[in-house]
C-alpha atoms as a PDB file:
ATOM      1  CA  UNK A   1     -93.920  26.440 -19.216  1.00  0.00           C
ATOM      2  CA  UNK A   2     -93.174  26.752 -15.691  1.00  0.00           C
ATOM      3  CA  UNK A   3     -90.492  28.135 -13.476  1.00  0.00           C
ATOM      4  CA  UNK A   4     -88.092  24.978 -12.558  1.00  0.00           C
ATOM      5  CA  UNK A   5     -88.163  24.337  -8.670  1.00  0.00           C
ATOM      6  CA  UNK A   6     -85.346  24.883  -6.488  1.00  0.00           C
ATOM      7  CA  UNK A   7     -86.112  23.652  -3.428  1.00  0.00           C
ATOM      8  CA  UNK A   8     -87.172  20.368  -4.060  1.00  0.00           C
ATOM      9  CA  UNK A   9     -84.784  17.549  -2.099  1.00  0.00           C
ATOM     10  CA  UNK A  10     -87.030  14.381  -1.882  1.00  0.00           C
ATOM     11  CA  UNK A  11     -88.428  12.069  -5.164  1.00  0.00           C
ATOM     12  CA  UNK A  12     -91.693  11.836  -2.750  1.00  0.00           C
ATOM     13  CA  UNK A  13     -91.890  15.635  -2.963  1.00  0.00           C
ATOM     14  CA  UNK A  14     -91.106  16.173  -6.702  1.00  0.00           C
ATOM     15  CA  UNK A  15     -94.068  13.642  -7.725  1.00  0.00           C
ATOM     16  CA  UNK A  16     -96.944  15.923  -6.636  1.00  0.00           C
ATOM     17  CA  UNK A  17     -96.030  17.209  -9.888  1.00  0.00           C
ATOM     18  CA  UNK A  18     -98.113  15.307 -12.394  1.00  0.00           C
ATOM     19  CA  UNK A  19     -95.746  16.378 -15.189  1.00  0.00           C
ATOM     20  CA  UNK A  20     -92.800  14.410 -13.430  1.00  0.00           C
ATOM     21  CA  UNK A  21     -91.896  10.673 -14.706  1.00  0.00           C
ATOM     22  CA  UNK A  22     -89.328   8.349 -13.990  1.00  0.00           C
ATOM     23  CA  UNK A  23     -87.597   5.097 -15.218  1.00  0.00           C
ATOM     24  CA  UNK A  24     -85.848   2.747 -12.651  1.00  0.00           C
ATOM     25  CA  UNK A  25     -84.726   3.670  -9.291  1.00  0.00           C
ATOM     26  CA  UNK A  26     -85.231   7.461  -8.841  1.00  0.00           C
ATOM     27  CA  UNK A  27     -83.528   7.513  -4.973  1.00  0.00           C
ATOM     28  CA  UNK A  28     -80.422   5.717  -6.967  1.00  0.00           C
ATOM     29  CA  UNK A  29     -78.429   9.331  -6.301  1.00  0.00           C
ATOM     30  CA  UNK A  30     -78.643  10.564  -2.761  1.00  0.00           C
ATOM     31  CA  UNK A  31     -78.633  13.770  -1.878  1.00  0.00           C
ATOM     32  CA  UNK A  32     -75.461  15.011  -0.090  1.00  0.00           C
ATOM     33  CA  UNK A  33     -76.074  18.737   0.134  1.00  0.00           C
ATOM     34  CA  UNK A  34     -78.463  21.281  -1.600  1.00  0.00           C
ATOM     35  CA  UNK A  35     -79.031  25.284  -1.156  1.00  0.00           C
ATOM     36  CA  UNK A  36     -80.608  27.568  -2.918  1.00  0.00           C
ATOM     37  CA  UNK A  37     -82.319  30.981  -3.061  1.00  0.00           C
ATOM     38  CA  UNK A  38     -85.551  31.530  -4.963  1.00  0.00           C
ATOM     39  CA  UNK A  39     -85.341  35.117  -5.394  1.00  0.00           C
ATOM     40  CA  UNK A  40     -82.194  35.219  -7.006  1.00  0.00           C
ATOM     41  CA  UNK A  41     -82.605  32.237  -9.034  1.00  0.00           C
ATOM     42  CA  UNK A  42     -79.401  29.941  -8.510  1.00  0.00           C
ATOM     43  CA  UNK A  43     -79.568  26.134  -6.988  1.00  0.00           C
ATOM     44  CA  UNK A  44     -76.313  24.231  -5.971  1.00  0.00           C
ATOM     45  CA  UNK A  45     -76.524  20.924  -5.289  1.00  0.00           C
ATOM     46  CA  UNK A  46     -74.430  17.462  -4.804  1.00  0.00           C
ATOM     47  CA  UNK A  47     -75.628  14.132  -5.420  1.00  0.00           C
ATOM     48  CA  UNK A  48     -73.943  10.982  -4.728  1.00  0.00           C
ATOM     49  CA  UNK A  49     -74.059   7.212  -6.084  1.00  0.00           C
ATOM     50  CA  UNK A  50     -72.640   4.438  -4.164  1.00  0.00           C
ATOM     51  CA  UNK A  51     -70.533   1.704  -6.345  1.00  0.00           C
ATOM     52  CA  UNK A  52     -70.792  -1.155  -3.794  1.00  0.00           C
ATOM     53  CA  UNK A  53     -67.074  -2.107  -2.870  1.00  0.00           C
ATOM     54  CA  UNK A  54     -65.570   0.458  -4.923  1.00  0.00           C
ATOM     55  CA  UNK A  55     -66.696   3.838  -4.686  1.00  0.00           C
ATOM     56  CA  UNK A  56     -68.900   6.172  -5.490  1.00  0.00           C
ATOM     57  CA  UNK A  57     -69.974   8.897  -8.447  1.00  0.00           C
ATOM     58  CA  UNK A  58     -70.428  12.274  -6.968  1.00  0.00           C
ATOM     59  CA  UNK A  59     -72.503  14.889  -9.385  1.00  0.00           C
ATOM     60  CA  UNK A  60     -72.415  18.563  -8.879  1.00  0.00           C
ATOM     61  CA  UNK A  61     -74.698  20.609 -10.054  1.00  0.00           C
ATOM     62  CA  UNK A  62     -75.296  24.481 -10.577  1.00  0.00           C
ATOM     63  CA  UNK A  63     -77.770  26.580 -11.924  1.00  0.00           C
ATOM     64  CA  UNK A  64     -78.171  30.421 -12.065  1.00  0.00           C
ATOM     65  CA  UNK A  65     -80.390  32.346 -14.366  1.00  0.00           C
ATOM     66  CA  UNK A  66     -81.396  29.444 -16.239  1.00  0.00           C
ATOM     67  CA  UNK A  67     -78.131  28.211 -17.466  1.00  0.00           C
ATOM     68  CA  UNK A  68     -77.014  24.872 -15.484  1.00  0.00           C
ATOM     69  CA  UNK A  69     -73.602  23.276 -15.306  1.00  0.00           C
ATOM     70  CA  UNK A  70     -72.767  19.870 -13.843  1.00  0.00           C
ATOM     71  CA  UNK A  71     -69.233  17.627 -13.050  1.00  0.00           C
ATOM     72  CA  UNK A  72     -69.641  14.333 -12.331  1.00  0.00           C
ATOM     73  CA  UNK A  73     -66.439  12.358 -11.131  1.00  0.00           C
ATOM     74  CA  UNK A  74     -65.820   8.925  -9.358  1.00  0.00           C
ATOM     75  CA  UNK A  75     -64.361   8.619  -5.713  1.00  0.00           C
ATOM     76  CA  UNK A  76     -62.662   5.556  -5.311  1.00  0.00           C
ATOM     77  CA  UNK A  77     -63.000   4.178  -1.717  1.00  0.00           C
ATOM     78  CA  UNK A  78     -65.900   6.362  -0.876  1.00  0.00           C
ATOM     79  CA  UNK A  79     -68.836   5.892   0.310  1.00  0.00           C
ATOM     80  CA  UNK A  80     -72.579   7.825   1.044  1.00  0.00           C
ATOM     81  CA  UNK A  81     -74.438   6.984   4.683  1.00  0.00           C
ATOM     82  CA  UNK A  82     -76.457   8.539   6.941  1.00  0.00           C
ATOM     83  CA  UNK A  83     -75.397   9.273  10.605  1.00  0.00           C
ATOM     84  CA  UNK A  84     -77.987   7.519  12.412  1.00  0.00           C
ATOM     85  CA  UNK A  85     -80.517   8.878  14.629  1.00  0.00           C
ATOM     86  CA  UNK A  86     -79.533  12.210  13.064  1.00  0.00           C
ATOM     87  CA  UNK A  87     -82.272  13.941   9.966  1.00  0.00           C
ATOM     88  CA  UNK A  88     -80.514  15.416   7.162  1.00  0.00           C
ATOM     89  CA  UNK A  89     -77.291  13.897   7.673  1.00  0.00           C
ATOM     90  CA  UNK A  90     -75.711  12.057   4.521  1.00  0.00           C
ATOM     91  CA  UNK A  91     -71.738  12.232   4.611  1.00  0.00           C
ATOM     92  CA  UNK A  92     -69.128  10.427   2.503  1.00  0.00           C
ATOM     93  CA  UNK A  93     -66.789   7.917   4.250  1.00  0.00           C
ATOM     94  CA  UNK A  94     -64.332   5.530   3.532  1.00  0.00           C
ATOM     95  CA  UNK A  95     -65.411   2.075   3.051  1.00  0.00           C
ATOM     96  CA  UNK A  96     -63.588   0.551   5.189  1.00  0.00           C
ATOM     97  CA  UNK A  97     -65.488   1.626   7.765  1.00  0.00           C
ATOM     98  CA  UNK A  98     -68.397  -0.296   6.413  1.00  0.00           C
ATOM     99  CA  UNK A  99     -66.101  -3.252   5.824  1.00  0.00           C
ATOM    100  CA  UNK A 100     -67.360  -5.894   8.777  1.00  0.00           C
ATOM    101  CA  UNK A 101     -64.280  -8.188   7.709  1.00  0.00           C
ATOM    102  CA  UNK A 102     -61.643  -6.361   9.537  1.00  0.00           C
ATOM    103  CA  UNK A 103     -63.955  -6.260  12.610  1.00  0.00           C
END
């Protein structure tokens, strides 16, 4: 068996792999934030899934030395978006913000 890879932060990227397969959606999570370092073996990451109108789930994850532990916990009133015009940008905001009604 391979080493697992660290580094990888887009679902285009991870299906060069042949071994990889998916069922439904895999972009459902977003990526918030992600770092990592090879040589020593550990990968932090946070992934986010938007609840339309009511929140979202944000998962943490952690790995070091093979052994991974995740939380996973739901943000009411939260939301994940991109700051446009800007690469690698994903933040949560309120929904409101999004919320064209009290325009």
């Amino acid at each position: 068996m391979e080493e697992k890879t660290l580094d990888r932060t887009h679902w285009e990227k991870t299906q060069e792999n042949e071994d990889i397969g998916s069922y439904g959606d895999p972009n459902s999570w977003q990526l918030l934030n992600k770092a990592w370092n090879k040589n020593e073996g550990w990968m932090k990451s946070t992934k986010v899934l938007n609840i339309p109108d009511l929140g979202c789930l944000v998962q943490v994850s952690t790995q070091q030395a093979g052994q991974i532990a995740e939380a996973l916990t739901f943000v009411p009133g939260a939301y994940i978006a991109n700051i446009e015009n800007v690469e690698n940008s994903p933040m949560l905001l309120p929904i409101k913000i999004f919320d064209k009604k009290e325009e």
